[in-house]
N, C-alpha and C. Protein backbone atom coordinates (compact mmCIF):
# COMPACT_ATOMS: atom_id res chain seq x y z
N UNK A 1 -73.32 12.77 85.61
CA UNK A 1 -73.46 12.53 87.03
C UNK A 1 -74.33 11.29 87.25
N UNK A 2 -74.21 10.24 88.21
CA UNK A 2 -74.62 9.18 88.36
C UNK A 2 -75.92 9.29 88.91
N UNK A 3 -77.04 8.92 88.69
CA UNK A 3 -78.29 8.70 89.10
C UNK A 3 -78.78 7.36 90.20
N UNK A 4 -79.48 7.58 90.50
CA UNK A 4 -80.43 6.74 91.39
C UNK A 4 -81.90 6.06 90.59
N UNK A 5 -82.20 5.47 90.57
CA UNK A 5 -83.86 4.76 90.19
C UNK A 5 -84.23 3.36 90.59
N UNK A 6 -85.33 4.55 91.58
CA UNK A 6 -86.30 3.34 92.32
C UNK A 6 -87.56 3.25 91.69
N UNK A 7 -87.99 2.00 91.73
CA UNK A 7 -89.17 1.84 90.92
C UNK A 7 -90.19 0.55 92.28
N UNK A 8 -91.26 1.29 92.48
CA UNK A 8 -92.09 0.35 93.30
C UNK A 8 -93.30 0.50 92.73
N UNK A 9 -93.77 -0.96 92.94
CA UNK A 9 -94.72 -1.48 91.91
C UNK A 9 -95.79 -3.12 92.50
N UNK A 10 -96.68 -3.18 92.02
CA UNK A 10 -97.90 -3.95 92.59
C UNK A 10 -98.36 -4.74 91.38
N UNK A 11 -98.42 -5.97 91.95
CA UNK A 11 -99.12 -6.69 90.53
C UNK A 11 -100.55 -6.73 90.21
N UNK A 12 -100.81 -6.04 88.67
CA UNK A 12 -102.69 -5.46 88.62
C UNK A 12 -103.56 -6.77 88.28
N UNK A 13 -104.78 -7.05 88.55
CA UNK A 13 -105.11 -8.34 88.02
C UNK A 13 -105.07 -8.86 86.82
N UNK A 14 -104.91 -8.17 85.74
CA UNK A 14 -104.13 -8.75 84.67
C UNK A 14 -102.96 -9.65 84.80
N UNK A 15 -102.19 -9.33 85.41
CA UNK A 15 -101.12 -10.32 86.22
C UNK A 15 -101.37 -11.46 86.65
N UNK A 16 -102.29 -11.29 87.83
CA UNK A 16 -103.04 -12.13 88.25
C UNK A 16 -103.49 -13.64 87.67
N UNK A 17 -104.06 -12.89 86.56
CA UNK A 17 -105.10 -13.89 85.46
C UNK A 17 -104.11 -14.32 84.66
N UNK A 18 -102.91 -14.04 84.40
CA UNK A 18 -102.15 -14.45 83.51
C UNK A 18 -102.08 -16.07 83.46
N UNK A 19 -101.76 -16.94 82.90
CA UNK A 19 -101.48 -18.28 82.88
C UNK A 19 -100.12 -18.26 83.02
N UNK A 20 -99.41 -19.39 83.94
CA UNK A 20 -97.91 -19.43 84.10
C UNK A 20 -96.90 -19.15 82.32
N UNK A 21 -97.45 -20.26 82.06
CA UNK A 21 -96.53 -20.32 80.33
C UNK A 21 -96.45 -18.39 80.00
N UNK A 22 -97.54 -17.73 79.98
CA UNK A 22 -97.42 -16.84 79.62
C UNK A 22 -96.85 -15.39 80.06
N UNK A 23 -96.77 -15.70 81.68
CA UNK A 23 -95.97 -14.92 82.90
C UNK A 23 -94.61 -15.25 82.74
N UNK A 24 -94.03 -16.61 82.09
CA UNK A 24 -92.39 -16.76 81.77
C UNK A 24 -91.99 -16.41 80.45
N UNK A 25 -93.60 -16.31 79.38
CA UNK A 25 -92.60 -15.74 78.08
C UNK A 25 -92.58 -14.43 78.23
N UNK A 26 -93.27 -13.80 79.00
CA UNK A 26 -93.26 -12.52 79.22
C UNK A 26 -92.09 -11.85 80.32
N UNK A 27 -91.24 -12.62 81.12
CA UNK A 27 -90.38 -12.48 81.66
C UNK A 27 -89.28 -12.70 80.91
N UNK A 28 -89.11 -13.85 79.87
CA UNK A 28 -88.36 -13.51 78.92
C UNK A 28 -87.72 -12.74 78.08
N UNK A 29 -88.86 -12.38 77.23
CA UNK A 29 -89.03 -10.71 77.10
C UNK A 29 -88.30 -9.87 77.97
N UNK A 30 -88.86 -9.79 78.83
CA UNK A 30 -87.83 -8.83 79.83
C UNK A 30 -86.65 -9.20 80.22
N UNK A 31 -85.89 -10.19 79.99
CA UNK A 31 -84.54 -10.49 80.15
C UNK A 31 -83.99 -10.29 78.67
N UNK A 32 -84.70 -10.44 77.52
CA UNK A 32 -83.42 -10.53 75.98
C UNK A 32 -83.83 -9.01 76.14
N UNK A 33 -84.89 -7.99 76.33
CA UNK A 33 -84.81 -6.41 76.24
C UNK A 33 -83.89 -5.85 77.10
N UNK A 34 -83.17 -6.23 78.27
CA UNK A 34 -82.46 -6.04 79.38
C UNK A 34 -80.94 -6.36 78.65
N UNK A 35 -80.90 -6.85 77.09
CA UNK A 35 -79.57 -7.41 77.14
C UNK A 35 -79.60 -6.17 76.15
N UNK A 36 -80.09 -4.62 75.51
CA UNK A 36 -79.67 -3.66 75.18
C UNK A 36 -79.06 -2.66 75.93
N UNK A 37 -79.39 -2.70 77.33
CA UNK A 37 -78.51 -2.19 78.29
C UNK A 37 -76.77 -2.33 78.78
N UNK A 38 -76.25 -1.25 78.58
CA UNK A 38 -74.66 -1.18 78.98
C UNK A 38 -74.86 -1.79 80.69
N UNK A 39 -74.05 -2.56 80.87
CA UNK A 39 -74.22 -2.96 82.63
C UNK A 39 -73.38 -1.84 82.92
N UNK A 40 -72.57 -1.27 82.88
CA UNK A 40 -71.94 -0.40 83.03
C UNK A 40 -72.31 0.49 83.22
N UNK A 41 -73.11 0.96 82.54
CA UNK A 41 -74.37 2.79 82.31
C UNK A 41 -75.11 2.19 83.45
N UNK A 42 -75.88 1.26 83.51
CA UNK A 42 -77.19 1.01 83.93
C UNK A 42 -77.05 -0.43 84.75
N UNK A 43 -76.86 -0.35 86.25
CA UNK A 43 -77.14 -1.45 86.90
C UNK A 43 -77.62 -1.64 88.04
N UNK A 44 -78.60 -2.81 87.94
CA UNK A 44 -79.47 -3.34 89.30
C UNK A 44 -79.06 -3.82 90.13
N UNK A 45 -78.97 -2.46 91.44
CA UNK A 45 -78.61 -2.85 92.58
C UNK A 45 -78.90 -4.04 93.78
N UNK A 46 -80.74 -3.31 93.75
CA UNK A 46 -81.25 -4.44 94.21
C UNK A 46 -82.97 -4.51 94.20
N UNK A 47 -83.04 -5.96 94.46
CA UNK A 47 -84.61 -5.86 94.11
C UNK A 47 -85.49 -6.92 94.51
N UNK A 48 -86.25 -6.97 95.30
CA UNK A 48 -87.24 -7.68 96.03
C UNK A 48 -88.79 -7.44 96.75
N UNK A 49 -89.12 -7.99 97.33
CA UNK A 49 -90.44 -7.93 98.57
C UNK A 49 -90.34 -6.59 99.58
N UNK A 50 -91.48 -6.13 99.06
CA UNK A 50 -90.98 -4.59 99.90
C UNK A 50 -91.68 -5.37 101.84
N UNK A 51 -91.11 -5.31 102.41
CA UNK A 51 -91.25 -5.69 103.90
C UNK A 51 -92.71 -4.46 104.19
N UNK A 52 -93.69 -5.30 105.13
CA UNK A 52 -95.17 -4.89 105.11
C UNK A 52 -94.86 -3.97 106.89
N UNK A 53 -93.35 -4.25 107.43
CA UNK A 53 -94.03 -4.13 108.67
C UNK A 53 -93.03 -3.11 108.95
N UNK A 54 -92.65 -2.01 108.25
CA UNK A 54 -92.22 -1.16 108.45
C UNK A 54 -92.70 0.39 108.58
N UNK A 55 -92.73 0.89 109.77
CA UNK A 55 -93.30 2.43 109.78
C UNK A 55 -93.32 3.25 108.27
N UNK A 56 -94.23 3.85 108.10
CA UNK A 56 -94.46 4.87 107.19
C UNK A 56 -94.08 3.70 105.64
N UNK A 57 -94.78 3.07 105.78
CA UNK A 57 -93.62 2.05 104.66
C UNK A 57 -94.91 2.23 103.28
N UNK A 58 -94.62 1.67 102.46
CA UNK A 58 -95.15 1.94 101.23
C UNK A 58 -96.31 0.36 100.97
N UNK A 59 -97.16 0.81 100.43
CA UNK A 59 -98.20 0.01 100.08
C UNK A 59 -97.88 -0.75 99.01
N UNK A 60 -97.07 -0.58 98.34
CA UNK A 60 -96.68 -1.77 97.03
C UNK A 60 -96.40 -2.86 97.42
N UNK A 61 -95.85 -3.62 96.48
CA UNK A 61 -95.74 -5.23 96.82
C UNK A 61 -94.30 -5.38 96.66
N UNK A 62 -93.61 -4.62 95.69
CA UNK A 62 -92.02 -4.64 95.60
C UNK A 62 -91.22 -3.92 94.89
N UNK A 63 -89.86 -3.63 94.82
CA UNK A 63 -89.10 -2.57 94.44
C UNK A 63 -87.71 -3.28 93.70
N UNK A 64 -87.25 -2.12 93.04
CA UNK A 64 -86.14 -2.37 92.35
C UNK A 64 -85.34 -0.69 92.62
N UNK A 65 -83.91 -0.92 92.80
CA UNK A 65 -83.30 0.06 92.60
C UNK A 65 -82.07 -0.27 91.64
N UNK A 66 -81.90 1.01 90.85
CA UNK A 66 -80.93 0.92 90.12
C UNK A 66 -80.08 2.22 90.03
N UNK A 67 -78.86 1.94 89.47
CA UNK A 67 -77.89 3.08 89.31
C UNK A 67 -77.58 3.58 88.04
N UNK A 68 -77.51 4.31 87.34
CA UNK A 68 -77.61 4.73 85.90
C UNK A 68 -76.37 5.71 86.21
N UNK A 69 -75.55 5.92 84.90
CA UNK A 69 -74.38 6.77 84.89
C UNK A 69 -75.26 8.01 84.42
N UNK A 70 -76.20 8.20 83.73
CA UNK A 70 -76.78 9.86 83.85
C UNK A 70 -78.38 9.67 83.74
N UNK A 71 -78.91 11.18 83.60
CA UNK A 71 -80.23 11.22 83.43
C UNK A 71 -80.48 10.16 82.05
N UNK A 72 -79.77 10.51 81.17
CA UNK A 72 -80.47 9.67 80.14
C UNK A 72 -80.56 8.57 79.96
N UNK A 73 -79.22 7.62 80.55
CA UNK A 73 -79.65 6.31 80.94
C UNK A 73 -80.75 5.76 81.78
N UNK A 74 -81.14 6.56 82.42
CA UNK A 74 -82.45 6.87 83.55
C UNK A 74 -83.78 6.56 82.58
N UNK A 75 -83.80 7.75 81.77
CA UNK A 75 -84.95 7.76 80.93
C UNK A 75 -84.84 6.75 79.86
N UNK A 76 -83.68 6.59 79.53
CA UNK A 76 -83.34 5.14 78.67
C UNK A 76 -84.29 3.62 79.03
N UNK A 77 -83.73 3.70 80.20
CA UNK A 77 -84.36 2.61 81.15
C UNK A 77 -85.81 2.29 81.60
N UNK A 78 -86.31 3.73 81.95
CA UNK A 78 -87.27 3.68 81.61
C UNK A 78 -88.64 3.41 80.56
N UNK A 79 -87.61 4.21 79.59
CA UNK A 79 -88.47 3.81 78.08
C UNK A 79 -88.51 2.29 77.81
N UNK A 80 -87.14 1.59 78.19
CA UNK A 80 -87.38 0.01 77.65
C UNK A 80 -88.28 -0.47 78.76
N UNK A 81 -88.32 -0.16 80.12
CA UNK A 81 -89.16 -1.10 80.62
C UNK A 81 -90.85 -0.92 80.16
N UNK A 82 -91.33 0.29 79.79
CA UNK A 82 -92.74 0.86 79.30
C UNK A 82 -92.68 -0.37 77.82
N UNK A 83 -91.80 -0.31 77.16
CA UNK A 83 -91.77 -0.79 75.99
C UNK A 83 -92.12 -2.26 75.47
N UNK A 84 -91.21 -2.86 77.33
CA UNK A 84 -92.34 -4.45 77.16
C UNK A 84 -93.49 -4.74 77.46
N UNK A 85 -94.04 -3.58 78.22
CA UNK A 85 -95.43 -3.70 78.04
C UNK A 85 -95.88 -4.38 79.63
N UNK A 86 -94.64 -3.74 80.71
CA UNK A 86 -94.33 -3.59 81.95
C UNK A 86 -95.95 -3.09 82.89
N UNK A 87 -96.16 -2.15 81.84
CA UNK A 87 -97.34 -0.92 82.91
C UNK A 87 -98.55 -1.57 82.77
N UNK A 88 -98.80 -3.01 82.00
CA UNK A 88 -100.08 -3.54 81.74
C UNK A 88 -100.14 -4.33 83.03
N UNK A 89 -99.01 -5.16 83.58
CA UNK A 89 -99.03 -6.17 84.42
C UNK A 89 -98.92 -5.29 86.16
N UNK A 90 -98.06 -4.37 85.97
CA UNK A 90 -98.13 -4.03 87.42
C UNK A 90 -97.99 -2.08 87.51
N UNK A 91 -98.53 -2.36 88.33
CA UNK A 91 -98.60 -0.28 88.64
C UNK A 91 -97.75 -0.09 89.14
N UNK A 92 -96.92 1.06 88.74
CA UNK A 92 -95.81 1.67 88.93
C UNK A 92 -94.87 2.52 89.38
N UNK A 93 -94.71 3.01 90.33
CA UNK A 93 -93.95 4.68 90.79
C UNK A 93 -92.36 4.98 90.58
N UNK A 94 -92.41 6.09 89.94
CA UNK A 94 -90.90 6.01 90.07
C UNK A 94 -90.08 6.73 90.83
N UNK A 95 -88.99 7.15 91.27
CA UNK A 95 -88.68 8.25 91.64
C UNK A 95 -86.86 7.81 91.30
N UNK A 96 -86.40 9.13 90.96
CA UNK A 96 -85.13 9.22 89.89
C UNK A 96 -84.38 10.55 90.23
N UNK A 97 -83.39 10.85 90.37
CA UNK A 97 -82.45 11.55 91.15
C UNK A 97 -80.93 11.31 90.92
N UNK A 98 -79.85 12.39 90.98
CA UNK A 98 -78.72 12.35 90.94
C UNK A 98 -78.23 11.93 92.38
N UNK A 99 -77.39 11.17 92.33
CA UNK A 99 -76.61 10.76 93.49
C UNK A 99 -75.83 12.20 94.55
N UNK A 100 -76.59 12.31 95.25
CA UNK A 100 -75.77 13.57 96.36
C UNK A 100 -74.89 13.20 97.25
N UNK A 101 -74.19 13.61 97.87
CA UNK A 101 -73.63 13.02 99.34
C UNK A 101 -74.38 13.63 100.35
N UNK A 102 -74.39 13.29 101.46
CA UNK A 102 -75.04 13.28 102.67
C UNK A 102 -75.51 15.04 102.68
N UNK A 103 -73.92 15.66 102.96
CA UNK A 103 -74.27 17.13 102.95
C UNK A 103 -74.64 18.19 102.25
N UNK A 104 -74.21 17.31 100.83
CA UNK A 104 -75.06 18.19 100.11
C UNK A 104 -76.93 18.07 99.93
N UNK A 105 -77.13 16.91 100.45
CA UNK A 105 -78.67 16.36 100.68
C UNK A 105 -79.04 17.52 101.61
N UNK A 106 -78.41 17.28 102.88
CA UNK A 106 -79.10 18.44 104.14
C UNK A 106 -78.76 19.70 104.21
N UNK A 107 -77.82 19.91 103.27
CA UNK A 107 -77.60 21.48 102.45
C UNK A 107 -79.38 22.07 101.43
N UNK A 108 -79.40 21.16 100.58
CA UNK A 108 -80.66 21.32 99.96
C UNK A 108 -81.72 21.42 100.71
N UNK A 109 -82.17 20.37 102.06
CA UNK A 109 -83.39 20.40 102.59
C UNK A 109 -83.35 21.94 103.28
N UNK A 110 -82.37 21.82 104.25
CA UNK A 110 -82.17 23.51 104.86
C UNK A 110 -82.43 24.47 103.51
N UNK A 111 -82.07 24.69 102.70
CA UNK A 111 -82.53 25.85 101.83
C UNK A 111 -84.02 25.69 101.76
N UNK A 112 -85.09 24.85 101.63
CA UNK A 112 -86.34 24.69 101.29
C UNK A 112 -87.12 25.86 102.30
C-alpha cells in the first residue's frame, strides 16, 4: 500500500557555520545517496519554504513530501537520509502514513 512522508525540518547552527565548499559537498552526498533509490518505490513530490503566514502553521523553516510504494520504502528512506549525516545539519520531524481516501480518513476520525 502506498505511503505518504513528510519531513519538516530547520537548519541547526552547525549548518549555519558550515563554509559554502562544504554545504555543496555535502549536498552532493545527498544527491549520489539519492541515486540508490527506485524513483518508482520512492518519489519527491514536493519540497520547499514552509510559508510563515499561515494559521496554525508550523515553526520549521521547510518541508519535503514524498510518496513511497510501502512502509518499507518509507523506513528505507528514512534510514538513507539519517545515514548522510542529515540530523547533524537540521532538526527533523517526520510523519509517515498509508495513503487513505477521503472517507476512509473521516471513517477513522469518527471511530476515535
Amino acid at each position: 500500500m502506498s505511503h505518504t512522508f513528510i519531513e519538516l525540518y530547520t537548519a541547526t547552527p552547525a549548518w549555519t557555520a558550515l563554509p559554502p565548499e562544504q554545504r555543496n559537498a555535502f549536498f552532493a552526498r545527498i544527491g549520489a545517496g539519492m541515486q540508490q533509490f527506485d524513483p518508482a518505490r520512492i518519489t519527491p513530490l514536493a519540497m520547499g519554504r514552509i510559508a510563515t503566514d499561515v494559521p496554525h502553521g508550523s515553526d520549521e523553516q521547510f518541508y519535503a513530501v514524498w510518496r513511497c510504494a510501502s512502509r518499507e520504502e518509507v523506513d528505507a528512506l528514512v534510514a538513507g537520509i539519517a545515514a548522510t549525516g542529515w540530523h547533524a545539519y537540521f532538526t527533523t520531524t517526520h510523519a509517515a502514513g498509508a495513503m487513505d481516501s477521503m472517507a476512509q480518513h473521516l471513517a477513522d476520525l469518527a471511530a476515535l
